[in-house]
Each structure stands twice: as C-alpha cells, then as structure tokens.
C-alpha atoms as a PDB file:
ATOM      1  CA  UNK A   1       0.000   0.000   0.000  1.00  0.00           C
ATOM      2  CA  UNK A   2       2.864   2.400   0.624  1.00  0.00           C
ATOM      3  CA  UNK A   3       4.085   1.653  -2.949  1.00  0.00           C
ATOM      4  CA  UNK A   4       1.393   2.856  -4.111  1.00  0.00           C
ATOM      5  CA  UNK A   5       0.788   6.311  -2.435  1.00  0.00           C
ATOM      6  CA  UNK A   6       4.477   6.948  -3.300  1.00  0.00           C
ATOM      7  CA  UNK A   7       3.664   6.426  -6.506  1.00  0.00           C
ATOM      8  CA  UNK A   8       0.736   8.289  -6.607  1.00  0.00           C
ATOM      9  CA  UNK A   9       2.445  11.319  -5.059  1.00  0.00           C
ATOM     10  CA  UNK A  10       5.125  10.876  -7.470  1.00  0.00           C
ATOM     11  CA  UNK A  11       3.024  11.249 -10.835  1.00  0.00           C
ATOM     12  CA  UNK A  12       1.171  13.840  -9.165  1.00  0.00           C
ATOM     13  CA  UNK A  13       4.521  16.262  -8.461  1.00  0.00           C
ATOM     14  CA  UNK A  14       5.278  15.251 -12.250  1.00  0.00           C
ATOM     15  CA  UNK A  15       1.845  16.241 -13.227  1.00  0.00           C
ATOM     16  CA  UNK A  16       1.623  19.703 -11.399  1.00  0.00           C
ATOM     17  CA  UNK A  17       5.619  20.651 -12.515  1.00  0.00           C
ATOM     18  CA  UNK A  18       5.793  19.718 -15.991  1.00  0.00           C
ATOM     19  CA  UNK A  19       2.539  20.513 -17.520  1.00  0.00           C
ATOM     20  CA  UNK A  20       2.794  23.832 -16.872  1.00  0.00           C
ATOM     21  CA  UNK A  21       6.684  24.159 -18.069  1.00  0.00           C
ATOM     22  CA  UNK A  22       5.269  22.461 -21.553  1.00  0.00           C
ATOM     23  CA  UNK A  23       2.690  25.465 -21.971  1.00  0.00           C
ATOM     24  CA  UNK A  24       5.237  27.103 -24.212  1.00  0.00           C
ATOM     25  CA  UNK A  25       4.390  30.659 -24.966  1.00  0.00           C
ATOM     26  CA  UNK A  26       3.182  30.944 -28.788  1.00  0.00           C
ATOM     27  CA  UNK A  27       3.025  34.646 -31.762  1.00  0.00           C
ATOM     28  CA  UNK A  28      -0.720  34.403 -32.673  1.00  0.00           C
ATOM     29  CA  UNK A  29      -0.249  36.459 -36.344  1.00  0.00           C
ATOM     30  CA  UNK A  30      -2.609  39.023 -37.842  1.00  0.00           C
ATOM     31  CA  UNK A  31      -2.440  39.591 -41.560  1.00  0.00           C
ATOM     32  CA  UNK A  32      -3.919  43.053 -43.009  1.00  0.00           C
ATOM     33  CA  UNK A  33      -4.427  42.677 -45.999  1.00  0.00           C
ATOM     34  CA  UNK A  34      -6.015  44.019 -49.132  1.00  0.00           C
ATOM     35  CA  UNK A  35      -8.685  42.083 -51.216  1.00  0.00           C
ATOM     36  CA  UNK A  36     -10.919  42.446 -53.684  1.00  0.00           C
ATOM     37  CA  UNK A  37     -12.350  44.954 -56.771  1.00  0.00           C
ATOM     38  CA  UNK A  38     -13.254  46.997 -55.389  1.00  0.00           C
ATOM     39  CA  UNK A  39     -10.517  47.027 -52.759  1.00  0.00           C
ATOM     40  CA  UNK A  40     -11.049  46.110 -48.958  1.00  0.00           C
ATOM     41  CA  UNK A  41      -9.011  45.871 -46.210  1.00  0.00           C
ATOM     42  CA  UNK A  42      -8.989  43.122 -43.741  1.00  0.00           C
ATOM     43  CA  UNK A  43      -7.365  41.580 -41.158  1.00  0.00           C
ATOM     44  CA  UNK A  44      -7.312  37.887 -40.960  1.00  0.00           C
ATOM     45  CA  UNK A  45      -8.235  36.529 -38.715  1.00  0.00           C
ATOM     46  CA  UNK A  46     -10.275  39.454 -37.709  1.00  0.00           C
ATOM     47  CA  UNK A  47     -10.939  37.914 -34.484  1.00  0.00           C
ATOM     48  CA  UNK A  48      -8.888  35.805 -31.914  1.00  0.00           C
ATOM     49  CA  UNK A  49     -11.150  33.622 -29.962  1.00  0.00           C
ATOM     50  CA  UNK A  50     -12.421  30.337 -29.245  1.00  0.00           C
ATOM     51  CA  UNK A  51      -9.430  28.059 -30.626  1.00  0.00           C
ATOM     52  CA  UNK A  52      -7.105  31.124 -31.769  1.00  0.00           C
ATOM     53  CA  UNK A  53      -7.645  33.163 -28.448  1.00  0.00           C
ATOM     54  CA  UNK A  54      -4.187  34.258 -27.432  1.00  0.00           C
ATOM     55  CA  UNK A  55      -3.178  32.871 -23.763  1.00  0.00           C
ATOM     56  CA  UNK A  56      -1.437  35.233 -21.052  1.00  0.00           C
ATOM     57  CA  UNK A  57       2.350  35.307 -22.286  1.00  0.00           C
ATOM     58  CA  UNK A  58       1.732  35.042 -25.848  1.00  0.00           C
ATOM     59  CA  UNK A  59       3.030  37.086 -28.392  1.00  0.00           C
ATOM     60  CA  UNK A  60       0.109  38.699 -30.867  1.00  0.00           C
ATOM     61  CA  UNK A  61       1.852  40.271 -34.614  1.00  0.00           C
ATOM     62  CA  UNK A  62      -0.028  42.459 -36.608  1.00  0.00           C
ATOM     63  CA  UNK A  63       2.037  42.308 -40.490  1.00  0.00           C
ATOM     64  CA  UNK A  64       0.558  44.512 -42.911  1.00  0.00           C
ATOM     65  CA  UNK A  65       1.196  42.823 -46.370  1.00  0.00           C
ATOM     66  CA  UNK A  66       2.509  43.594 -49.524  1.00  0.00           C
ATOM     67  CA  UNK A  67      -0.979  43.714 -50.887  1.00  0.00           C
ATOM     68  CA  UNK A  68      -1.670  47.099 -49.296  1.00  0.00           C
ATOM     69  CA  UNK A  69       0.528  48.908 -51.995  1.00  0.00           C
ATOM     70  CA  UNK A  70      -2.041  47.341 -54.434  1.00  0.00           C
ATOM     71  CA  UNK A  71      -4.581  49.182 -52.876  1.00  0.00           C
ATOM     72  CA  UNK A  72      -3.576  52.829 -53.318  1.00  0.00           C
ATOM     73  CA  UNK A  73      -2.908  53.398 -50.211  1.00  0.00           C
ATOM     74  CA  UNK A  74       0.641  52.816 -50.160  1.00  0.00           C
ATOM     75  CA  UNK A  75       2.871  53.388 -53.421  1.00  0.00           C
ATOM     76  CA  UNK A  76       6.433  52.888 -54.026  1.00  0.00           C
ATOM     77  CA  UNK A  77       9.264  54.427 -56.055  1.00  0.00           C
ATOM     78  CA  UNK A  78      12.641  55.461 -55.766  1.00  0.00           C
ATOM     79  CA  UNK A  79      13.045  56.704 -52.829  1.00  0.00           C
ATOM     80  CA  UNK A  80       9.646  54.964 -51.903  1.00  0.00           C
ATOM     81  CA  UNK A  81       6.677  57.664 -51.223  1.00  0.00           C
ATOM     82  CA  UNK A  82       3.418  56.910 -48.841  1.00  0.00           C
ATOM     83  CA  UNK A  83       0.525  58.042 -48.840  1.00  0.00           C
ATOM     84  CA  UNK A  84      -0.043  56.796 -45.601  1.00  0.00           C
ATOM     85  CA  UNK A  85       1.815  58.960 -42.449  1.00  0.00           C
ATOM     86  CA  UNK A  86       1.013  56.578 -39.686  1.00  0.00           C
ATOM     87  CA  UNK A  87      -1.083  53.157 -38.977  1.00  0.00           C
ATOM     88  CA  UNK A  88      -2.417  52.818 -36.016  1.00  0.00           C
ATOM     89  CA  UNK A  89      -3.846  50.301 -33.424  1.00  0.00           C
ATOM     90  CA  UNK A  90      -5.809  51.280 -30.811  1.00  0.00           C
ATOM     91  CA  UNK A  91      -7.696  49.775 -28.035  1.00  0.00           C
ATOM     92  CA  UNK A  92     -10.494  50.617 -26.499  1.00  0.00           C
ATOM     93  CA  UNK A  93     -11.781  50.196 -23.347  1.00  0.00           C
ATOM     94  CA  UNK A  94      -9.138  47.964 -22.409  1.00  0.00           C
ATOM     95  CA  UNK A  95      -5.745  46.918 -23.897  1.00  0.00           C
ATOM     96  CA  UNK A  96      -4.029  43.235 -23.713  1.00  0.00           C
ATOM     97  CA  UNK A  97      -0.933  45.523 -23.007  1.00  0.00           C
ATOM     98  CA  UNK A  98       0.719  47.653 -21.178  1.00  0.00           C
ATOM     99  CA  UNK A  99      -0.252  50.698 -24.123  1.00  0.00           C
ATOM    100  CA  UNK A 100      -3.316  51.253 -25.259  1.00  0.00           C
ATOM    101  CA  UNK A 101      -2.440  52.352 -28.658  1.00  0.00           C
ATOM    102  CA  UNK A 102       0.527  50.638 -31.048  1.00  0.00           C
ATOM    103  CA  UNK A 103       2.013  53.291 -33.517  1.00  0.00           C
ATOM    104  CA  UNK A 104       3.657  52.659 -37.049  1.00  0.00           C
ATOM    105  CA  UNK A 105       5.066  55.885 -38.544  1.00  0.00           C
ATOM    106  CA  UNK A 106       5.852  55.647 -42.630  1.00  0.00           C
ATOM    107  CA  UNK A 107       9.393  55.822 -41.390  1.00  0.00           C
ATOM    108  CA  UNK A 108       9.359  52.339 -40.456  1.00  0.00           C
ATOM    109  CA  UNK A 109       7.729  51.094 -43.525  1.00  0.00           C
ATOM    110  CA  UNK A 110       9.318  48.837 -45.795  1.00  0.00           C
ATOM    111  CA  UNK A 111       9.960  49.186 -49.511  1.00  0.00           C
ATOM    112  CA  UNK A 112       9.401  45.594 -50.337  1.00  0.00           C
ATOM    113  CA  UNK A 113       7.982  42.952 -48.722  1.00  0.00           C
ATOM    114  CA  UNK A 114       5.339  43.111 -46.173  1.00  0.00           C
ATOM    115  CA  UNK A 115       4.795  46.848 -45.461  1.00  0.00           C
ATOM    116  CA  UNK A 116       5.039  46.763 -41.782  1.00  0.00           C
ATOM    117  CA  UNK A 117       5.342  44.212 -38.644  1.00  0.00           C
ATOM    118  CA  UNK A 118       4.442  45.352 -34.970  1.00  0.00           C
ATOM    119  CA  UNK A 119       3.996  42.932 -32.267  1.00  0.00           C
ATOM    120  CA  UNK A 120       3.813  42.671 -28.461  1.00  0.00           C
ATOM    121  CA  UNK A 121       3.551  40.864 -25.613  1.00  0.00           C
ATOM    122  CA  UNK A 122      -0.059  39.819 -24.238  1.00  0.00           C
ATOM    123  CA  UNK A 123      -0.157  40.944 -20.466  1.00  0.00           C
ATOM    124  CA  UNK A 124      -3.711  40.782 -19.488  1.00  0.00           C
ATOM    125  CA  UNK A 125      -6.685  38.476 -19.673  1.00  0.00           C
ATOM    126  CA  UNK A 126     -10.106  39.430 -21.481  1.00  0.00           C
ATOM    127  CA  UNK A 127     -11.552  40.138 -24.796  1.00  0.00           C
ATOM    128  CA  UNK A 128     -10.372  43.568 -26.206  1.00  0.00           C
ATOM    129  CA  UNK A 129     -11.662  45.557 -29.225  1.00  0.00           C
ATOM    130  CA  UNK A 130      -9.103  47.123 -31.315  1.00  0.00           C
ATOM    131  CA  UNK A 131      -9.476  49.452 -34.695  1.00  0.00           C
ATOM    132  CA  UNK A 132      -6.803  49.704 -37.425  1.00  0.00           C
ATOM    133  CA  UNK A 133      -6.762  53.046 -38.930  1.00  0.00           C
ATOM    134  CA  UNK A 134      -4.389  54.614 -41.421  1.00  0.00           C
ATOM    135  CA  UNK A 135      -3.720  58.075 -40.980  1.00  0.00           C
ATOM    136  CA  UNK A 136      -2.587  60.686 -43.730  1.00  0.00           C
ATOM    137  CA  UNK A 137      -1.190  63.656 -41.755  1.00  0.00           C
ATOM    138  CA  UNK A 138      -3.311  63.954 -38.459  1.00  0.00           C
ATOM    139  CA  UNK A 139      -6.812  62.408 -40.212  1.00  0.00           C
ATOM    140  CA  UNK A 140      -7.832  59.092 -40.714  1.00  0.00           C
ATOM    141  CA  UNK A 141      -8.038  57.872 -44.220  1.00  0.00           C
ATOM    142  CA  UNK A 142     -11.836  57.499 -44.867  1.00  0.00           C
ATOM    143  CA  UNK A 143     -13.119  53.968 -45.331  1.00  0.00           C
ATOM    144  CA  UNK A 144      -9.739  52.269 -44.236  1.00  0.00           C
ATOM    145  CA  UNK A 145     -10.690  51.546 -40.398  1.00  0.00           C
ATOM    146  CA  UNK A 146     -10.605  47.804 -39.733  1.00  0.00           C
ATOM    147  CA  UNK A 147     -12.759  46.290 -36.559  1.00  0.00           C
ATOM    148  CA  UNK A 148     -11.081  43.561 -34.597  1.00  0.00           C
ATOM    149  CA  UNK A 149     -11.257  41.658 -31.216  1.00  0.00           C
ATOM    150  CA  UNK A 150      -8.628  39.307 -29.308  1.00  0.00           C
ATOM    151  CA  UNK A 151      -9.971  37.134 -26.472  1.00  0.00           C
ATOM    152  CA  UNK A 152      -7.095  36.263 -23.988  1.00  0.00           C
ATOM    153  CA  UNK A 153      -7.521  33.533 -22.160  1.00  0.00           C
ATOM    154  CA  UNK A 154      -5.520  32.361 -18.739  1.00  0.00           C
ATOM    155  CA  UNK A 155      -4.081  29.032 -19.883  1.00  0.00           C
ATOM    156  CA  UNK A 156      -5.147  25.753 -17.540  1.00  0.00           C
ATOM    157  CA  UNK A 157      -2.642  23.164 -16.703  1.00  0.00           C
ATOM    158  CA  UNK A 158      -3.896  19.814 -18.225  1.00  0.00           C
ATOM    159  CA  UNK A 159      -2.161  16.633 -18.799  1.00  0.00           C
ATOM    160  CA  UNK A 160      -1.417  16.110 -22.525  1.00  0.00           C
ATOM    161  CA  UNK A 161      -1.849  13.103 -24.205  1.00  0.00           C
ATOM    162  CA  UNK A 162       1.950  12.130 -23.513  1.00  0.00           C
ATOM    163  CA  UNK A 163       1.195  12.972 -19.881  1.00  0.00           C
ATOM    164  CA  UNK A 164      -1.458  10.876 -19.796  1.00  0.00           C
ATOM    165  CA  UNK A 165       0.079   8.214 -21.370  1.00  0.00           C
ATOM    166  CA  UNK A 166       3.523   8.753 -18.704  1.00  0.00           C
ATOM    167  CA  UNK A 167       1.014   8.428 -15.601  1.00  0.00           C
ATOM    168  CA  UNK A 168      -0.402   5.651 -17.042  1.00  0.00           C
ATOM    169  CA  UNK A 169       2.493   3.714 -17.509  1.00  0.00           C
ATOM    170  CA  UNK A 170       3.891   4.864 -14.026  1.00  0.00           C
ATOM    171  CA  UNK A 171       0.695   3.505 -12.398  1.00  0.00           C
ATOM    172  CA  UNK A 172       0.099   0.480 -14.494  1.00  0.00           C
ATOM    173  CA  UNK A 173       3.783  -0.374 -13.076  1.00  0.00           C
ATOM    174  CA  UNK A 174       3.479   0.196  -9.597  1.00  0.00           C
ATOM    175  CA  UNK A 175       0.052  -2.052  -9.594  1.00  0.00           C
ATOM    176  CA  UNK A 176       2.426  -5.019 -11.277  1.00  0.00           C
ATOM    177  CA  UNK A 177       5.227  -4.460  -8.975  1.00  0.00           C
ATOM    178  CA  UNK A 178       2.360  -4.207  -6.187  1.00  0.00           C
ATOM    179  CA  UNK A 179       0.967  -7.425  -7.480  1.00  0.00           C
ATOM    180  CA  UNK A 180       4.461  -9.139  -7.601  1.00  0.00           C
ATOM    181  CA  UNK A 181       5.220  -8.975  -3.659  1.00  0.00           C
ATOM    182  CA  UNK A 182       1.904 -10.054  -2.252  1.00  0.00           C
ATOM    183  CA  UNK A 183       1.385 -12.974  -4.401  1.00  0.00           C
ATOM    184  CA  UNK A 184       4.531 -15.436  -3.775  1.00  0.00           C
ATOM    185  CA  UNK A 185       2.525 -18.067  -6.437  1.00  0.00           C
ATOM    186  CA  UNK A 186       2.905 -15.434  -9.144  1.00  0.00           C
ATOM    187  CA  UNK A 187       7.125 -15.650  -8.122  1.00  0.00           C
ATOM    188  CA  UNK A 188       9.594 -17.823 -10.070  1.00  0.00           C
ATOM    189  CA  UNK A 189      10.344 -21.043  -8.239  1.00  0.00           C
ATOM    190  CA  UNK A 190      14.346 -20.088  -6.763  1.00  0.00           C
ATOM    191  CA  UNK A 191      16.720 -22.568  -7.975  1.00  0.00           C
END
C-alpha cells in the first residue's frame, strides 16, 4: 500500500511541474491585408477567440502585407513615397498591453515585402476591441478603419496526451510491482 501512495504522489509532483513548463508561450499572427475589386481591407483573422484566443504570455503580430501597396494606399518608387503617415492600433476600453495604442510611422515602412510588422507581448486576460486606422497627416483615411477583437484567455494546466500516457504507464507499473510482492505463487520457483 505504501508503494502505491508513493507512486501516486510521485506522478502527481510530475503532473503539477511539468505541464505547466510544456505550456510554451506561442506569436498568434494578424495579416492586413487588401482584397478584392473593389478594394477592402482586412485583417485575418479578424478575431482571436475560441481556438485562436491568445493565452497570457503570448506574443500577438499584426504584419501589414505587400498587398496594401495594391490598394492605393501605399505606393512605391525610388526613394519609396506613402501616402499613408502613420497606422495605427488602438484599443479601447481595455488593452491586452501595457499601451493602449501601437504606432507605425511611414518611417518604419518597408519598400518591399510586407509593409510593416508590430507585435507585443499579451499581459492581461479578457476580450479587447481594437481598430486599425491609417492616418494621412493627423486624419484618418476614410473607409480604411478595420474592426477587430482578441480574447485572452488564462491558460489551464492539463495533462497532454503524452502525460497521460507517462502516468499511465507509471501507475500500471506500480500495480504489477504491487501485485508481484503479495502474491509469492505469481514468483519464479528459486533454484
């Protein structure tokens, strides 16, 4: 009977420690893109919840794609010129962050590629509206403000299916080796 409670205690420390160490943060990514004739912008996925929702520690990237020179609202040349002075991410009421608004100046935009990449570092729990707006000067652009929502969840420790498979194992042997002293039939005849 002791065997077995050390056991037990034993897969439950390995339980309780390593589960939690395995919940590796993870970047959830946000594309903003441009689609369409007419043109729209969207960001995909537009909202992080249910299966997507980020977890406390994860990292959540917003890249603004190539596609948005297509648009208009971005053109290049030599040096490249934007029409776009600033994109902006704001949240409102409250922020998975420490800011509550994430600012891209043209300055940091890229002449090839993906126009822009911002991300940060999720820091508190809930579901939090955001806007995307692109800004020429001081004013929005009209008709270029994208909706969005991320749900952050607090992660729960849970035995994975390699976990569950370990404990299995661990108890499946300590109910054989359990078996093997109280039954001296079930022994080997000594020599």
């Amino acid at each position: 009977m002791r065997t077995m409670k050390v056991l037990a205690i034993i897969g439950l420390a390995v339980a309780l420690v390593g589960v939690p160490a395995l919940a590796q943060p993870t970047t959830r990514t946000i594309t903003v893109r441009c689609d369409g004739t007419p043109p729209v912008l969207r960001a995909d996925p537009a909202r992080l919840e249910g299966d997507r929702a980020a977890r406390l520690g994860d990292t959540i990237q917003w890249v603004f794609d190539a596609s948005l020179r297509a648009c208009g609202l971005l053109q290049t040349g030599t040096p490249p010129a934007f029409n776009v002075s600033e994109i902006k991410i704001t949240f409102a009421p409250t922020s998975p962050f420490t800011d509550s608004t994430i600012s891209i100046p043209s300055a940091q935009f890229a002449a090839t590629g993906n126009v822009a990449t911002v991300s940060r570092q999720v820091q508190n729990v809930g579901t939090h509206q955001y806007k995307i707006e692109f800004f020429r000067g001081t004013a929005p652009i009209p008709n270029t403000t994208i909706n969005g929502t991320n749900t952050v969840i607090q992660a729960t420790p849970t035995l994975a299916e390699w976990g569950l498979i370990a404990l299995a194992v661990l108890l499946a042997g300590g109910m054989g080796y359990m078996l093997y002293r109280r039954r001296p039939a079930l022994r080997p005849a000594a020599p």
